[in-house]
Protein backbone atom coordinates (compact mmCIF):
# COMPACT_ATOMS: atom_id res chain seq x y z
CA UNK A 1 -13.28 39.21 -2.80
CA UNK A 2 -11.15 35.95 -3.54
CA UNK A 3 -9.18 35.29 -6.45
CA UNK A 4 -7.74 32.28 -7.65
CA UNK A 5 -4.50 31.05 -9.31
CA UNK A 6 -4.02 27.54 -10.86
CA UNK A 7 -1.32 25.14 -10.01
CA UNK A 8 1.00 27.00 -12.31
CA UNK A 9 0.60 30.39 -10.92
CA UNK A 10 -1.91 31.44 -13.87
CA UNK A 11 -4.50 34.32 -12.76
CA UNK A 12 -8.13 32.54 -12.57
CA UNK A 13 -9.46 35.21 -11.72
CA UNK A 14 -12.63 35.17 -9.70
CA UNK A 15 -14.08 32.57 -11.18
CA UNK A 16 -11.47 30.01 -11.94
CA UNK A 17 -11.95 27.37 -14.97
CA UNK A 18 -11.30 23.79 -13.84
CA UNK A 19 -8.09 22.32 -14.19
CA UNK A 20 -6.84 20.59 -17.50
CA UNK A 21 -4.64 18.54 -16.85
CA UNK A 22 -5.48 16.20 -13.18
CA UNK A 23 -2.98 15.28 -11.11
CA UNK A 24 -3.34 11.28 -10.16
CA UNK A 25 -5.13 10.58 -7.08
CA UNK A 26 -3.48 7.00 -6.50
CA UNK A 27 -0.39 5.61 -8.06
CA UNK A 28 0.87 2.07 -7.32
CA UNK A 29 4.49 1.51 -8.21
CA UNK A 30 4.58 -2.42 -8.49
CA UNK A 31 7.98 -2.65 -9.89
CA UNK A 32 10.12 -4.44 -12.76
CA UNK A 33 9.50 -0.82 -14.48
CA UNK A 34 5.35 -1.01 -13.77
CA UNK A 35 3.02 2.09 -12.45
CA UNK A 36 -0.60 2.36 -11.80
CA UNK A 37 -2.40 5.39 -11.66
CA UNK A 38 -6.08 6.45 -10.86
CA UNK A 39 -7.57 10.25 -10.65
CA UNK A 40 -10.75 8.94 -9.07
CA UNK A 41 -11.27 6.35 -6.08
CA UNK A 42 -12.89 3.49 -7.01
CA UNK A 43 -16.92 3.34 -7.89
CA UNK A 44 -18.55 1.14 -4.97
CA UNK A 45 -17.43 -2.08 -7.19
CA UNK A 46 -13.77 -1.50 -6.63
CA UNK A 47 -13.78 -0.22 -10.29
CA UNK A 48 -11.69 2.75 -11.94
CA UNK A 49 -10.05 3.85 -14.97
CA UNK A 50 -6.68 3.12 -14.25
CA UNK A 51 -3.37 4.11 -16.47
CA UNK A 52 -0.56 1.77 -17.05
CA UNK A 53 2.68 3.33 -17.44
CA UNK A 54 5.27 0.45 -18.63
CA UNK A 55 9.51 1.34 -18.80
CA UNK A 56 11.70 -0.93 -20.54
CA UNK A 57 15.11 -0.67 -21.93
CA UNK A 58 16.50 -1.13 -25.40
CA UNK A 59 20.19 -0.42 -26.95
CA UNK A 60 20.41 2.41 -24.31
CA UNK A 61 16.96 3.88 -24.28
CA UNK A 62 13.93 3.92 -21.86
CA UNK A 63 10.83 3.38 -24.11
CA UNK A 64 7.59 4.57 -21.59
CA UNK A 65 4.53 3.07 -22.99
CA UNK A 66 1.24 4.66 -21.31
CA UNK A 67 -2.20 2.77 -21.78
CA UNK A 68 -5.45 3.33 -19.65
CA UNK A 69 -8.41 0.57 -18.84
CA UNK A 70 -11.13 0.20 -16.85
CA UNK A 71 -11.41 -2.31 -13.91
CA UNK A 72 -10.43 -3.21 -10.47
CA UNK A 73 -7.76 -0.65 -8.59
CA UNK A 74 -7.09 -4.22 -6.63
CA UNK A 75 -5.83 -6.08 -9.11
CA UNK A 76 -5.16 -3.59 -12.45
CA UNK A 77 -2.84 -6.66 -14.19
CA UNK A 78 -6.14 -8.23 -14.80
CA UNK A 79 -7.05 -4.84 -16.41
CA UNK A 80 -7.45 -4.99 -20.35
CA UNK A 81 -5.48 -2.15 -21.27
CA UNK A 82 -5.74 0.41 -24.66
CA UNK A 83 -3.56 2.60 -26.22
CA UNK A 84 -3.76 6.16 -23.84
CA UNK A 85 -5.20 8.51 -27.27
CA UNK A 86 -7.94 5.58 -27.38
CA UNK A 87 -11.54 5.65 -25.71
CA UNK A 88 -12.08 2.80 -23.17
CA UNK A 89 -15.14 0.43 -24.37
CA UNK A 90 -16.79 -0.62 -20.98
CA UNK A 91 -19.91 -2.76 -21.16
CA UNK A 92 -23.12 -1.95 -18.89
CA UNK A 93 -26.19 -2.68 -18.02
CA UNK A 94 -29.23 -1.12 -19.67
CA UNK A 95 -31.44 0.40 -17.23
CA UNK A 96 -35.06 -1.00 -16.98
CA UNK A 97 -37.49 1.79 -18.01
């Protein structure tokens, strides 16, 4: 018989629940106090929800700002970006019945 613990050392049991929290699959550090992150490769267009995690300094303090979008893990500047407790509007096609 196999049993399974989590990531935390939590009992699963035999039948372990998936995880809650994902760990991020890609993470692009581009600097000046920038990070990428995606927990899924990109679709066959290049396309994933990425988050933006944005540092910055003021009197003394690191402010981190974290936002998510949808778009292309090549370029995720050009990424319209929403606050992280928001849902992501993505438009799509309507499939032909």
């Amino acid at each position: 018989m196999t049993v399974y613990y989590d990531r935390y050392g939590g009992f699963q049991g035999t039948n372990p629940a998936p995880p809650i929290e994902k760990i991020p699959y890609m993470v692009k550090d581009v600097g000046g106090g920038v990070k990428y992150l995606t927990y899924t490769a990109p679709d066959e267009n290049g396309n994933c929800v990425v988050e933006r995690i944005t540092e910055s300094s003021s009197g003394g303090a690191t402010l981190t700002t974290i936002d998510h979008g949808f778009g292309s893990w090549a370029d995720p500047s050009g990424i319209t970006y929403y606050p992280i407790n928001e849902a992501i509007p993505v438009e799509v096609e309507e499939a032909e019945a």
